[in-house]
Protein backbone atom coordinates (compact mmCIF):
# COMPACT_ATOMS: atom_id res chain seq x y z
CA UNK A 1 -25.68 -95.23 -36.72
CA UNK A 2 -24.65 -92.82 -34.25
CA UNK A 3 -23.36 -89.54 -34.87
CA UNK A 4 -20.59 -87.17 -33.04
CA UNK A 5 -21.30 -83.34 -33.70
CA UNK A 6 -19.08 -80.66 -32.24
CA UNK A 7 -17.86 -77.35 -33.26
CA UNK A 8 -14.36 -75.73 -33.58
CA UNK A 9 -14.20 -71.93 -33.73
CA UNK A 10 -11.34 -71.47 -36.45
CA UNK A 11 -9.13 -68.15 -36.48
CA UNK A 12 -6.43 -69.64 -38.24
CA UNK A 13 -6.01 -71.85 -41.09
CA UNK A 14 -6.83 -75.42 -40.32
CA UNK A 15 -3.82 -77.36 -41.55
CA UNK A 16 -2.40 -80.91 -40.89
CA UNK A 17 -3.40 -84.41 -40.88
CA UNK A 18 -6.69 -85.53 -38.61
CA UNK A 19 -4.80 -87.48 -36.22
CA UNK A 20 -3.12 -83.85 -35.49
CA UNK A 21 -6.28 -82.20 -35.61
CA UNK A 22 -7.35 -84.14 -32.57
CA UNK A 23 -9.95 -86.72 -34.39
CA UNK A 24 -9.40 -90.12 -34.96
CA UNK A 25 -8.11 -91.27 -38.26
CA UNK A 26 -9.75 -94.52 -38.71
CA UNK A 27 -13.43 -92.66 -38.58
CA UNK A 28 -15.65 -94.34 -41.43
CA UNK A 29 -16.52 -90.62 -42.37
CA UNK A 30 -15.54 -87.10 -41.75
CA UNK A 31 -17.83 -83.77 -42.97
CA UNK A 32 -16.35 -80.33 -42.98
CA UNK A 33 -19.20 -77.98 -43.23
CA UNK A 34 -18.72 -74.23 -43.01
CA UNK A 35 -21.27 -72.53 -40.67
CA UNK A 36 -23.31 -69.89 -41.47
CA UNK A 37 -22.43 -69.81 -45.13
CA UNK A 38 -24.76 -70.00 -48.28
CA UNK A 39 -24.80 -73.03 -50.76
CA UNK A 40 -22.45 -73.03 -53.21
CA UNK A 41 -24.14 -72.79 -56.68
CA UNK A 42 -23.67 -75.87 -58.98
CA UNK A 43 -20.89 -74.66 -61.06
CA UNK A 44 -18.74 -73.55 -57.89
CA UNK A 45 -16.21 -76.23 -57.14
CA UNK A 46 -16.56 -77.02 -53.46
CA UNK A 47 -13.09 -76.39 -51.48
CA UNK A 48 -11.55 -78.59 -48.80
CA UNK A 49 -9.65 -76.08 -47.38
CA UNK A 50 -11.99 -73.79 -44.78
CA UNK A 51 -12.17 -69.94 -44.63
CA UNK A 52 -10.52 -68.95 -41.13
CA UNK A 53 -13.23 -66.29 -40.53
CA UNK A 54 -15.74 -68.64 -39.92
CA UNK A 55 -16.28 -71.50 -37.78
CA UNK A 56 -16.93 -75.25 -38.53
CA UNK A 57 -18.51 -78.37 -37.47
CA UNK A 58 -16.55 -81.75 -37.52
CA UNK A 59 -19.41 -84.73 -37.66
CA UNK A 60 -17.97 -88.10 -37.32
CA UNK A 61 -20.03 -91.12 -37.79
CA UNK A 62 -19.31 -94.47 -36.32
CA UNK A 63 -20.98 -98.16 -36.07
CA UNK A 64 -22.85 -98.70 -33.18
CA UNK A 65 -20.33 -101.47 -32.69
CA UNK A 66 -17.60 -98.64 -32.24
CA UNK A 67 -19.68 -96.83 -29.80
CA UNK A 68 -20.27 -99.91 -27.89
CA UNK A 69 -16.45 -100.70 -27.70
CA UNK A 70 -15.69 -96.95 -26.43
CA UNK A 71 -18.46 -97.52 -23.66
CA UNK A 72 -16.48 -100.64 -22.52
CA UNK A 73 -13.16 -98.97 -22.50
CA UNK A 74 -14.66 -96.27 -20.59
CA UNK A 75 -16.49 -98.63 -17.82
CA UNK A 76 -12.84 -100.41 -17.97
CA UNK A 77 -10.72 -96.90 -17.16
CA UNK A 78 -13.15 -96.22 -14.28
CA UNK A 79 -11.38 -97.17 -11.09
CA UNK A 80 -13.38 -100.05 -9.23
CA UNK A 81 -14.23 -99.51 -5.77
CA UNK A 82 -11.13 -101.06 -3.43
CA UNK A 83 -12.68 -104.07 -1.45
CA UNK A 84 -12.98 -103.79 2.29
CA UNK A 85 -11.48 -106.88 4.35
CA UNK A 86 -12.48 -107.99 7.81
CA UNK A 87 -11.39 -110.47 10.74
CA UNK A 88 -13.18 -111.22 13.85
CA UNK A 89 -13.02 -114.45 16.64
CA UNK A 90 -16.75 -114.95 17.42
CA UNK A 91 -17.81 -117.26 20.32
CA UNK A 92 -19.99 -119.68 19.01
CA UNK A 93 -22.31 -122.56 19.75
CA UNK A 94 -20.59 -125.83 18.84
CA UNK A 95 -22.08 -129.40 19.01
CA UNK A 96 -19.37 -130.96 20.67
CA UNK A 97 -17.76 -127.99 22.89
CA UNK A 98 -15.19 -130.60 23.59
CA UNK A 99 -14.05 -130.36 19.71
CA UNK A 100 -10.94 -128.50 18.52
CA UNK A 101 -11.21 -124.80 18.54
CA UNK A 102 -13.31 -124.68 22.21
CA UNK A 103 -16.17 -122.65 20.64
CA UNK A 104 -14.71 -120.04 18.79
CA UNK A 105 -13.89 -119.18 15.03
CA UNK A 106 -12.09 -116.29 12.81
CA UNK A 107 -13.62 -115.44 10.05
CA UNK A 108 -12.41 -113.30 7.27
CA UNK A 109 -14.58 -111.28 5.33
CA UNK A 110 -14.04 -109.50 1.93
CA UNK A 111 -17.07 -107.05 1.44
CA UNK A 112 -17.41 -105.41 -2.04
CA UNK A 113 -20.13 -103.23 -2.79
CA UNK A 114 -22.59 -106.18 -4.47
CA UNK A 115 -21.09 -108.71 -3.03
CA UNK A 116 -18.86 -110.47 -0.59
CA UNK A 117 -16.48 -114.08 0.34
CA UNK A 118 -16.13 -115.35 3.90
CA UNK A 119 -13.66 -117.60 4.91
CA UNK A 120 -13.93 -119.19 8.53
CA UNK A 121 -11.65 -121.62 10.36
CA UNK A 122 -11.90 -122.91 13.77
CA UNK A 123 -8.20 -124.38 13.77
CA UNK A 124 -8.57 -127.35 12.58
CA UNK A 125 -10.63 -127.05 9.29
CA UNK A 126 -11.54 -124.53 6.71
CA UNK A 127 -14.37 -123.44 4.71
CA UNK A 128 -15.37 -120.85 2.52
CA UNK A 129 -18.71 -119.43 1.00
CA UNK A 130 -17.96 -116.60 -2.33
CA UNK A 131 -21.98 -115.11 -2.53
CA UNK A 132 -21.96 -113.65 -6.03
CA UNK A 133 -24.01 -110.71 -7.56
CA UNK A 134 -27.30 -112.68 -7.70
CA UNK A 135 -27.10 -114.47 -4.67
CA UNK A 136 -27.21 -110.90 -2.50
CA UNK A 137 -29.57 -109.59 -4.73
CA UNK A 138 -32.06 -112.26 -3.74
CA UNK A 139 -31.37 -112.65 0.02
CA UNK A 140 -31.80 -108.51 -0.41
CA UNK A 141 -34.90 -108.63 -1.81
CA UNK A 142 -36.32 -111.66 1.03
CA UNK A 143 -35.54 -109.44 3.68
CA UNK A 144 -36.90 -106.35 1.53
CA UNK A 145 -33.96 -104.67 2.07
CA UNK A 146 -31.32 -102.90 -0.49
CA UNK A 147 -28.08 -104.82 -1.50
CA UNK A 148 -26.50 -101.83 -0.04
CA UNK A 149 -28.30 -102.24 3.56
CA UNK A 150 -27.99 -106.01 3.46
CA UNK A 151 -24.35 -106.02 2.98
CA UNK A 152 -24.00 -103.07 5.92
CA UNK A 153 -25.65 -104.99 8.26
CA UNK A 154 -23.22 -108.53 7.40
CA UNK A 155 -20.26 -106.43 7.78
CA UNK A 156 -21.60 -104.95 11.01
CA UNK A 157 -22.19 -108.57 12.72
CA UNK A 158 -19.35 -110.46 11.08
CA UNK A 159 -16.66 -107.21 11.45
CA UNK A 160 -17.33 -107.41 15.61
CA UNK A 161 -19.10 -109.54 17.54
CA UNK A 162 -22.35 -108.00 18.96
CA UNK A 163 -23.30 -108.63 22.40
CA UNK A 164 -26.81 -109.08 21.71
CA UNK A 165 -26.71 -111.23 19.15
CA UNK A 166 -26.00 -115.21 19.18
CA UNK A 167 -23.32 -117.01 16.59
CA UNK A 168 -23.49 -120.51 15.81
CA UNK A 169 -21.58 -122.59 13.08
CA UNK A 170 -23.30 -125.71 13.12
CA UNK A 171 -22.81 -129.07 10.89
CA UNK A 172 -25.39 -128.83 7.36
CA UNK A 173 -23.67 -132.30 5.83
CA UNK A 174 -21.81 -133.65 3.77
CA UNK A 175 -18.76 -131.36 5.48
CA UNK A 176 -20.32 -128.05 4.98
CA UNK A 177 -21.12 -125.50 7.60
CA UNK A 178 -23.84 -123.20 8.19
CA UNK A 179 -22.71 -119.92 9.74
CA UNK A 180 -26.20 -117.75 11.48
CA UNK A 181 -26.33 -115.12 14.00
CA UNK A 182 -29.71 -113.48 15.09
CA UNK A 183 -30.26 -109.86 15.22
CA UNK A 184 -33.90 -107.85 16.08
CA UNK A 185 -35.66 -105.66 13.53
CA UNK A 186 -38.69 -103.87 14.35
CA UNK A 187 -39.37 -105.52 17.57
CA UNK A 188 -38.66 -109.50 15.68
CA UNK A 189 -36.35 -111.70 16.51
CA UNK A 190 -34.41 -112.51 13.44
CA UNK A 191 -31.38 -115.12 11.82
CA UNK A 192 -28.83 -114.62 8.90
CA UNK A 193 -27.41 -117.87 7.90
CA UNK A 194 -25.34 -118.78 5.02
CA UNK A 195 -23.85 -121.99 3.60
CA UNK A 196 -20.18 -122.63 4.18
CA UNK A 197 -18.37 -125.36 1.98
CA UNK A 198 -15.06 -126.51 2.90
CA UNK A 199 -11.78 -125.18 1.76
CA UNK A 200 -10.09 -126.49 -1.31
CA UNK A 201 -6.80 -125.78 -0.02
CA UNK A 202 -7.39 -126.09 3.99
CA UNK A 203 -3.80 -125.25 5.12
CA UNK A 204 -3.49 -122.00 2.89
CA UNK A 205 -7.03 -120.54 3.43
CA UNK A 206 -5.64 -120.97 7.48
CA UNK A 207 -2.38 -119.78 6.68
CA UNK A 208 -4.15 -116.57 4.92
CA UNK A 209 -6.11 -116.11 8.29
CA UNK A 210 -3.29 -115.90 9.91
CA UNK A 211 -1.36 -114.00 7.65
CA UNK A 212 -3.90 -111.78 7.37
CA UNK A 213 -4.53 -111.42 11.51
CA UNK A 214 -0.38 -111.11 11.62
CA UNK A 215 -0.93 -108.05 9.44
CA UNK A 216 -3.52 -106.57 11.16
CA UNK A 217 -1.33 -106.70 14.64
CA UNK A 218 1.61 -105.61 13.30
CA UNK A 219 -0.41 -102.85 12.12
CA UNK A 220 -2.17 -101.98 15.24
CA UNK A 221 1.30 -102.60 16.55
CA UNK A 222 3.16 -100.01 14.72
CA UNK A 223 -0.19 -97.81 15.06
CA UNK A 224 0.26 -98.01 19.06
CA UNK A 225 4.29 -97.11 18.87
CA UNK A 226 2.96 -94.09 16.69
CA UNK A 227 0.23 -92.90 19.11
CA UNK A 228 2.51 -93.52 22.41
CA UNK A 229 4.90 -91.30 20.66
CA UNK A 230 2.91 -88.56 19.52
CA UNK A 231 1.26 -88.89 22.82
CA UNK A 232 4.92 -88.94 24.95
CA UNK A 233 5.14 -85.57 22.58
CA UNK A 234 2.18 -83.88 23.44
CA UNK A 235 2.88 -84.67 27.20
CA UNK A 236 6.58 -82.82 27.03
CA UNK A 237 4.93 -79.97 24.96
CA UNK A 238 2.10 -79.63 28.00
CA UNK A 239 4.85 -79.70 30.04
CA UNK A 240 6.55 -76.97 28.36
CA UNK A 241 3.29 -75.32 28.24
CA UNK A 242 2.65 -75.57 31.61
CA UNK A 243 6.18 -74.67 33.17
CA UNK A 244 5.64 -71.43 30.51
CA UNK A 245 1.91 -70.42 32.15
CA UNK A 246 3.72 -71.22 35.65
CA UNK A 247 6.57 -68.46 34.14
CA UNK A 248 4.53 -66.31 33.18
CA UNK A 249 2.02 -66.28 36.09
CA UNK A 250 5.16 -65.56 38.19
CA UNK A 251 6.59 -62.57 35.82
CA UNK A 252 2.60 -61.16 36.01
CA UNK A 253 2.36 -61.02 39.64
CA UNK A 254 6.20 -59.54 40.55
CA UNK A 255 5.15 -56.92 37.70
CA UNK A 256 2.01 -56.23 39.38
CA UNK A 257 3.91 -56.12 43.41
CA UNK A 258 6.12 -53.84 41.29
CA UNK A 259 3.58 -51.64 39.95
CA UNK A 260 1.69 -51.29 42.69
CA UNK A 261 4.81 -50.41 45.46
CA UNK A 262 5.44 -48.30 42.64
CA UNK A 263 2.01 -46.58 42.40
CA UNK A 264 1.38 -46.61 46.01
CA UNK A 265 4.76 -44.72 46.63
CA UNK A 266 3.17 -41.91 44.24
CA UNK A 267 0.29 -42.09 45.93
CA UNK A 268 1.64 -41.54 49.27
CA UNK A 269 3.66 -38.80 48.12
CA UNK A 270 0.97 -36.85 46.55
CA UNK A 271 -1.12 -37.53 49.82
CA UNK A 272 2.15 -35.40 51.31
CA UNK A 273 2.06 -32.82 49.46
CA UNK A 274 -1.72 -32.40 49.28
CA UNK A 275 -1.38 -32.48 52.83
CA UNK A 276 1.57 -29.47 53.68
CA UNK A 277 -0.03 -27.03 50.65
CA UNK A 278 -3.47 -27.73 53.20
CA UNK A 279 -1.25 -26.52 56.13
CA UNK A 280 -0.01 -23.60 54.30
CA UNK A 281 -3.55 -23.13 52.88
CA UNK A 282 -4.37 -23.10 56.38
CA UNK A 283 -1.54 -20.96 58.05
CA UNK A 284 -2.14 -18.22 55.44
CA UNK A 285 -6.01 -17.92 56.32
CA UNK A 286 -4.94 -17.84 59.69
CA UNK A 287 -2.58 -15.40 59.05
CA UNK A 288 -5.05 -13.10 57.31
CA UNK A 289 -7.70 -13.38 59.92
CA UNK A 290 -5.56 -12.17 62.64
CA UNK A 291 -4.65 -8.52 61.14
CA UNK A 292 -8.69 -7.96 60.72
CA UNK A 293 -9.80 -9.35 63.95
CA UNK A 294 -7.19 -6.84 65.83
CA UNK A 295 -8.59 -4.25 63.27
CA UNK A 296 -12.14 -4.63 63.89
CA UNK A 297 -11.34 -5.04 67.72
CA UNK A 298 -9.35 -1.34 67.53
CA UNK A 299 -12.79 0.02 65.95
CA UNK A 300 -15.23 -1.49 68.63
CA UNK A 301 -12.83 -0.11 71.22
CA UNK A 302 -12.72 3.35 69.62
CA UNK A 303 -15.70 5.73 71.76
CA UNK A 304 -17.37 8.09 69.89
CA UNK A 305 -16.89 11.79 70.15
CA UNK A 306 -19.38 14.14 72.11
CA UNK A 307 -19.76 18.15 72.66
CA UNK A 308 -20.09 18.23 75.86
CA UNK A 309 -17.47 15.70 76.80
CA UNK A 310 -14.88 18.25 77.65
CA UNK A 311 -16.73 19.80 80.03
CA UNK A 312 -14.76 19.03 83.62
CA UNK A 313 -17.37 17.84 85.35
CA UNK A 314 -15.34 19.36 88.34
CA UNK A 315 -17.16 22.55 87.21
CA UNK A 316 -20.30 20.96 88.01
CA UNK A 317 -19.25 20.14 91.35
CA UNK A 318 -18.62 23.87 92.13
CA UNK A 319 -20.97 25.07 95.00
CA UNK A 320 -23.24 27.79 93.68
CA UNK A 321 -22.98 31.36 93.73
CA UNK A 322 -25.68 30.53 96.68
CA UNK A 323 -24.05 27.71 98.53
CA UNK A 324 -21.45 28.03 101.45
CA UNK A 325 -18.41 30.44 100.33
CA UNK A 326 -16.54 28.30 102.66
CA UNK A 327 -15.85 25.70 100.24
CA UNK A 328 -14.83 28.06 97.61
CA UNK A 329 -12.60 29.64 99.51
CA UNK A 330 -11.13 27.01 101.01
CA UNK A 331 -9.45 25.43 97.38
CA UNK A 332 -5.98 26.32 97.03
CA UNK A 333 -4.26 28.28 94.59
CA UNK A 334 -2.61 24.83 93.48
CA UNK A 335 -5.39 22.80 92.93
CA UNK A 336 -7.40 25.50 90.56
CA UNK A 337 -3.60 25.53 88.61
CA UNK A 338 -3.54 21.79 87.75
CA UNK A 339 -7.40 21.91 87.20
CA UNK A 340 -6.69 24.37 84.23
CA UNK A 341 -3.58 22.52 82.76
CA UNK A 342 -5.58 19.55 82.67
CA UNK A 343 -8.31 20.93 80.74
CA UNK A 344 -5.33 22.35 78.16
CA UNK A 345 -4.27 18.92 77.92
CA UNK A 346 -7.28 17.23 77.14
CA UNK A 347 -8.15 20.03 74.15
CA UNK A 348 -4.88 18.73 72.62
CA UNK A 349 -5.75 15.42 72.78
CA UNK A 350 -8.81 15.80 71.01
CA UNK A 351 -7.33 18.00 68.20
């Protein structure tokens, strides 16, 4: 038996049937226990109906049988993981390479996450090879390897053809095939091969190929229309782009002639006037230099005063009481006159 416990915090009265309670109606049993309550004595009648100040626990029991029927349904509502489908032409090595096909084969691949199908035609014939569960398991565990890694490394050989690795699809009797290709792994040369019966239904498993490769173009078809036009998009927008930086490259540099005619004609003009306020600058200083040279020339020029400057020195010249009386004599009334008004005159000057 396994029991379901979980709690409901009540604040109301719990009312209504248990299908609109949320729990399943066709339980075997249902408990309504009050928590945190004391045991009702033996002559208290027990009550159905909970308290709404406290909170309760609903226990439902169920058959393991039950339980093991809700685990299914669960595993069923879990989405499976959506299979993965391949198709590659692989040059091979053929017995006769003068047989149908000339050496190569498509093979369709259906990878799953524990298993995988292949299906493989050359043109002419078809056979398939379904590798369940078990099988990968135990080719996963020869080449100590998880399923996981095993099928990765299928689907990267039988998704593209590698260049260093050689296909061959060779006869194993009785009309089956054996598909192998060789890989390395630490240094060893190794081969996958796995057994290929032939096709129930040989016309449909080829038509399928090539329904399924028809697919695939049209897809890579329509995928190419939708690339060359997103790409024929981008190239008009980098156009657009470009013819804008172009624009704007243009608008930047007339701005920046414009700016700097424009700053240059300031400049200039300020050089101007800097210029005629030095000339005045210099005129006035010029100007005041002249009035104090001519006054500083006037007072070099000026001669200094002395006492015995107004002496005539004509008076010195005078013969002495002891020279020749001659000389004396001889001066004329008009000489001593202007001798005397020029010593008047020079008093006045000196006043």
């Amino acid at each position: 038996m396994f029991v379901f416990c979980f709690e409901k915090m009540a604040t109301k009265n719990v009312s209504g049937s248990p299908r609109q309670l949320g729990l399943n109606s066709r339980a075997s049993m249902l408990c309504i226990k009050p928590k945190n309550t004391q045991h009702p004595s033996r002559h208290t009648k027990r009550s159905t109906q909970p308290s709404p100040a406290h909170g309760y626990s609903f226990r439902r029991h169920c058959s393991s049988r039950r339980l093991l029927t809700l685990f299914r349904t669960a595993a069923m509502a879990t989405p499976a993981a959506a299979p993965r489908h391949s198709c590659a032409k692989l040059s091979v090595a053929v017995e006769d390479p003068k047989a149908a096909g000339g050496g190569a084969i498509f093979v369709k691949a259906t990878w799953l996450p524990t298993r995988f199908s292949l299906a493989v035609t050359d043109g002419a014939g078809a056979w398939v090879a379904d590798a369940s569960e078990a099988e990968v398991r135990l080719r996963a565990e020869q080449w100590d390897q998880p399923v996981s890694d095993y099928l990765s490394l299928a689907e990267r050989y039988l998704a593209f053809q590698q260049p260093s690795s050689t296909y061959s699809f060779h006869d194993a009797g009785k009309g089956n095939r054996r598909l192998s290709w060789t890989f390395e792994r630490q240094g060893t040369k190794l081969e996958w091969r796995w057994k290929l019966q032939p096709a129930p239904q040989t016309q449909q498993t080829i038509a399928e190929v090539l329904d399924f490769l028809m697919d695939a173009n049209i897809r890579l078809s329509e995928e190419v229309v939708r690339k060359t036009q997103s790409f024929d998009k981008l190239k008009e927008e980098a156009d657009k782009c470009l013819q804008q930086s172009e624009r704007f490259n243009n608008e930047k540099a007339e701005f920046e002639e414009a700016t700097f005619t424009k700053f240059v004609a300031v400049i200039n003009s300020k050089k101007a006037k800097l210029r005629q306020l030095k000339d005045k600058f210099s005129a006035l200083e010029s100007s005041d230099k002249a009035p104090k040279e001519d006054e500083e020339n006037s007072t070099d020029r000026t001669e200094p005063f002395e006492e015995g400057s107004d002496k005539d020195p004509s008076i010195n010249d005078e013969p002495s009481e002891t020279g020749s009386g001659n000389l004396h004599s001889s001066s004329s009334p008009e000489k001593t006159a202007a001798t005397s008004r020029g010593r008047r005159g020079r008093k006045r000057t000196r006043k």
